[in-house]
Protein backbone atom coordinates (compact mmCIF):
# COMPACT_ATOMS: atom_id res chain seq x y z
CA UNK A 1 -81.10 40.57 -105.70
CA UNK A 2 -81.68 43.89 -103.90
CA UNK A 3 -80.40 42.01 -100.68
CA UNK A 4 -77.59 40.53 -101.84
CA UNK A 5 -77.09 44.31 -103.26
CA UNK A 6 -77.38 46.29 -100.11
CA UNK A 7 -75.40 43.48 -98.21
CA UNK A 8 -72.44 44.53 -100.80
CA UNK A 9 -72.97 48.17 -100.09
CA UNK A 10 -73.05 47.38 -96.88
CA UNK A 11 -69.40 45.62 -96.64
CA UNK A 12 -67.80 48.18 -98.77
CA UNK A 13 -69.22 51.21 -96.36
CA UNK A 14 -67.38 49.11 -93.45
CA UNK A 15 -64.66 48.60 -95.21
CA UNK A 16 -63.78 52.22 -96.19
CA UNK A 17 -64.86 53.26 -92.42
CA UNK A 18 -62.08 50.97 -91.36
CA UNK A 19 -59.47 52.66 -93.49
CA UNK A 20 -59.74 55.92 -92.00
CA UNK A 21 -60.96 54.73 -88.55
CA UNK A 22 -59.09 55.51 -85.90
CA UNK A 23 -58.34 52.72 -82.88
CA UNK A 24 -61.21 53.72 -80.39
CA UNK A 25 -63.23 53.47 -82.88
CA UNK A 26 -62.78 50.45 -84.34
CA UNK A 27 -62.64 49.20 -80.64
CA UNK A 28 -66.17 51.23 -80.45
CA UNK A 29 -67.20 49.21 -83.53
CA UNK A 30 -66.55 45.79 -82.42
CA UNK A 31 -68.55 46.38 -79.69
CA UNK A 32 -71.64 47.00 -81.33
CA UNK A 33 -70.84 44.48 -83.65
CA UNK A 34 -70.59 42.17 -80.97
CA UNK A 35 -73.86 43.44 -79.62
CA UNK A 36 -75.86 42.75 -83.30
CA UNK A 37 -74.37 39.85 -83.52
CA UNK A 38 -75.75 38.47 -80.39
CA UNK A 39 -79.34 39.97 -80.54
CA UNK A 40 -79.26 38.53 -84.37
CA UNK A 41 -78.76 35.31 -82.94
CA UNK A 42 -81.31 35.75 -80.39
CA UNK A 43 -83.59 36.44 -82.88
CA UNK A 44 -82.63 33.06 -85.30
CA UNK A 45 -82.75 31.21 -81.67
CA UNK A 46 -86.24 32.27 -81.14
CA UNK A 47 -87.64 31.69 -84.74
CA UNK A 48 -86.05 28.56 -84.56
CA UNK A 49 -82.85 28.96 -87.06
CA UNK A 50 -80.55 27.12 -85.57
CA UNK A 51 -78.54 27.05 -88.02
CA UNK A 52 -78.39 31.15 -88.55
CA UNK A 53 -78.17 31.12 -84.91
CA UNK A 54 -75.00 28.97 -84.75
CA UNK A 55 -73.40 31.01 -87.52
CA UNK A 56 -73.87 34.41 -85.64
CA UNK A 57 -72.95 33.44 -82.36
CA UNK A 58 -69.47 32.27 -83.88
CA UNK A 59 -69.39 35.81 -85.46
CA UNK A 60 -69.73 37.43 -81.81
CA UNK A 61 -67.07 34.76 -80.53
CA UNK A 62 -64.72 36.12 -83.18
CA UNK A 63 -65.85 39.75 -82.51
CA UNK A 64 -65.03 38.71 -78.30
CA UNK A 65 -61.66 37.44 -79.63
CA UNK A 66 -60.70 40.59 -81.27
CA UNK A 67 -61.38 42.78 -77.90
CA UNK A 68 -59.77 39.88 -75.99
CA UNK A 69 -56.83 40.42 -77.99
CA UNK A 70 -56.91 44.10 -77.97
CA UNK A 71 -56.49 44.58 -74.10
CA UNK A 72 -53.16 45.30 -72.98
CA UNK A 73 -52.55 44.45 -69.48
CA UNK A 74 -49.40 46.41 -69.21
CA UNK A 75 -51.28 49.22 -68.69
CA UNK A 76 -53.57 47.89 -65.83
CA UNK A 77 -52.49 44.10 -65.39
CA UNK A 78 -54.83 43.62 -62.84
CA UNK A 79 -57.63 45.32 -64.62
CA UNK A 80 -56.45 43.26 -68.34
CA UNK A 81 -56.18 40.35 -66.94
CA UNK A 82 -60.49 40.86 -65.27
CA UNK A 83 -61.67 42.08 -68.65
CA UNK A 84 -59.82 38.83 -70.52
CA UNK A 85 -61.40 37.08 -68.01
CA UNK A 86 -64.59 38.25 -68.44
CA UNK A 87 -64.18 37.79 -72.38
CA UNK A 88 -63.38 34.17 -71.81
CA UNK A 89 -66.67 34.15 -69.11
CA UNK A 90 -68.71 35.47 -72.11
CA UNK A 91 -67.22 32.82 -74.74
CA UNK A 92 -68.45 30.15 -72.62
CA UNK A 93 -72.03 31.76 -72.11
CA UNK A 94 -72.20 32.05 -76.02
CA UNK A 95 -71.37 28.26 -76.49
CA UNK A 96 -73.78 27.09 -73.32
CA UNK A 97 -76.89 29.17 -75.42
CA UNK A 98 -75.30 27.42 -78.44
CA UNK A 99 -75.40 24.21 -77.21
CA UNK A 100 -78.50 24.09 -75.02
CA UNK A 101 -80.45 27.45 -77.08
CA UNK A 102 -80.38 29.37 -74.30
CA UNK A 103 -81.85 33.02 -74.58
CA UNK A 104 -80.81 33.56 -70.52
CA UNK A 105 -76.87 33.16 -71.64
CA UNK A 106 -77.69 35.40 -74.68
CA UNK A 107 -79.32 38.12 -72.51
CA UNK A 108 -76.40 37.61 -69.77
CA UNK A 109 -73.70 38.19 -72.47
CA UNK A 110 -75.79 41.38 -73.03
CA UNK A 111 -75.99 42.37 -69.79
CA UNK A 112 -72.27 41.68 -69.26
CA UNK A 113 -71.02 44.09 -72.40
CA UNK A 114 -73.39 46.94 -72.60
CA UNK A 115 -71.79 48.43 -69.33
CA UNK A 116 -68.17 47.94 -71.03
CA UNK A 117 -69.21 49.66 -74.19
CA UNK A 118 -71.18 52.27 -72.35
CA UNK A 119 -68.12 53.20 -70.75
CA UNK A 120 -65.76 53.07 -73.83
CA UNK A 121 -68.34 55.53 -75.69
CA UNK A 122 -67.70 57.88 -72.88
CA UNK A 123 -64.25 57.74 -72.45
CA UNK A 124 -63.37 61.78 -73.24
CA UNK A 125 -62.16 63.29 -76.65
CA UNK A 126 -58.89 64.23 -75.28
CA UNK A 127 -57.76 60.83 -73.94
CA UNK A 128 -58.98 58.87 -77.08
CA UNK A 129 -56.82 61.16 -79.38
CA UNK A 130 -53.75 60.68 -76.29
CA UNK A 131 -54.36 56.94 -76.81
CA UNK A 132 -54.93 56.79 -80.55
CA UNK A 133 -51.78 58.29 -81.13
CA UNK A 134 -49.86 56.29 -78.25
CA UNK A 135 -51.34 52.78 -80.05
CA UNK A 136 -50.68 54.36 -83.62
CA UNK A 137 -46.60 54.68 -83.07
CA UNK A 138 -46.49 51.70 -81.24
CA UNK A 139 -47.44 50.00 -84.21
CA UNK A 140 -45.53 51.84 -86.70
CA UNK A 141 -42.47 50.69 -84.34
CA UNK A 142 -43.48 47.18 -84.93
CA UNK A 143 -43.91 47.83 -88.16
CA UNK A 144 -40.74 49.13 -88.73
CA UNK A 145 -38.91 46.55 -87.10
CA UNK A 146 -40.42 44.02 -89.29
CA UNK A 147 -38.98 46.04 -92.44
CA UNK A 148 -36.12 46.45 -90.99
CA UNK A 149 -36.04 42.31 -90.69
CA UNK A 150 -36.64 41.51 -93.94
CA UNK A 151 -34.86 44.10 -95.27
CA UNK A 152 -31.77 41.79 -93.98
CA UNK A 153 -33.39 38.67 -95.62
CA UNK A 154 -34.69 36.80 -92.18
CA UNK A 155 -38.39 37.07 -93.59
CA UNK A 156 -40.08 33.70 -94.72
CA UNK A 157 -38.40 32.38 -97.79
CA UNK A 158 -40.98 29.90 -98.23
């Protein structure tokens, strides 16, 4: 009961971070998500849980989709297109220890991310809140546009 309690309390302290979180951070977030994740299935891997192990390497694959889909190569193409890459690199490490319970590809994937997420964590105050706001109206654009769209009836009329 008290576990299924705190893993409640848990969710809803995420959840009302999230609300107020700004876009580095929840960038910031999914990277040490991404890191739990992995050592959690480490952990399952070594006691022998394959099952838990499974389950939490798909959560890091999810986690690795949602910073794969996050870059933005028009900024840096060259530079977007490496750190997809390397995404998709670390997707296919996660399956191999999957498939073949490998704590090498775990500790790779490891290896691979902690210099990324050391070097997001130090990106300086000034840029984040330069970038925050940059990604924050480019989304209210979209978001706009999309009113704007319905409000002339093209949404889904399903």
């Amino acid at each position: 009961m008290y576990g299924r309690n705190l893993k409640a309390y848990n969710r809803t302290k995420l959840e009302a971070e999230l609300l107020v979180a700004s876009p580095y951070r929840i960038t910031q977030m999914l990277f040490e998500g991404f890191i739990e994740r992995v050592n959690q299935a480490k952990g399952y891997m070594e006691s022998r849980d394959y099952e838990k192990k499974s389950k939490f390497i798909g959560k890091a694959i999810g986690i690795l989709n949602g910073l794969q889909g996050a870059v933005d190569p028009s900024y840096n193409e060259e530079l977007g297109n490496r750190i997809i890459g390397l995404y998709e690199y670390m997707k296919n490490r996660l399956n191999d220890a999957n498939i073949e319970n490998s704590v090498e590809a775990l500790d790779e994937v490891i290896r691979l991310i902690t210099p990324i997420k050391e070097a997001w964590d130090q990106i300086p105050e000034e840029v984040r809140e330069e970038q925050n706001k940059a990604i924050t109206e480019k989304f209210e654009s979209i978001d706009a546009a999309q009113k704007e769209s319905n409000r002339q009836g093209f949404a889904y009329q399903g």
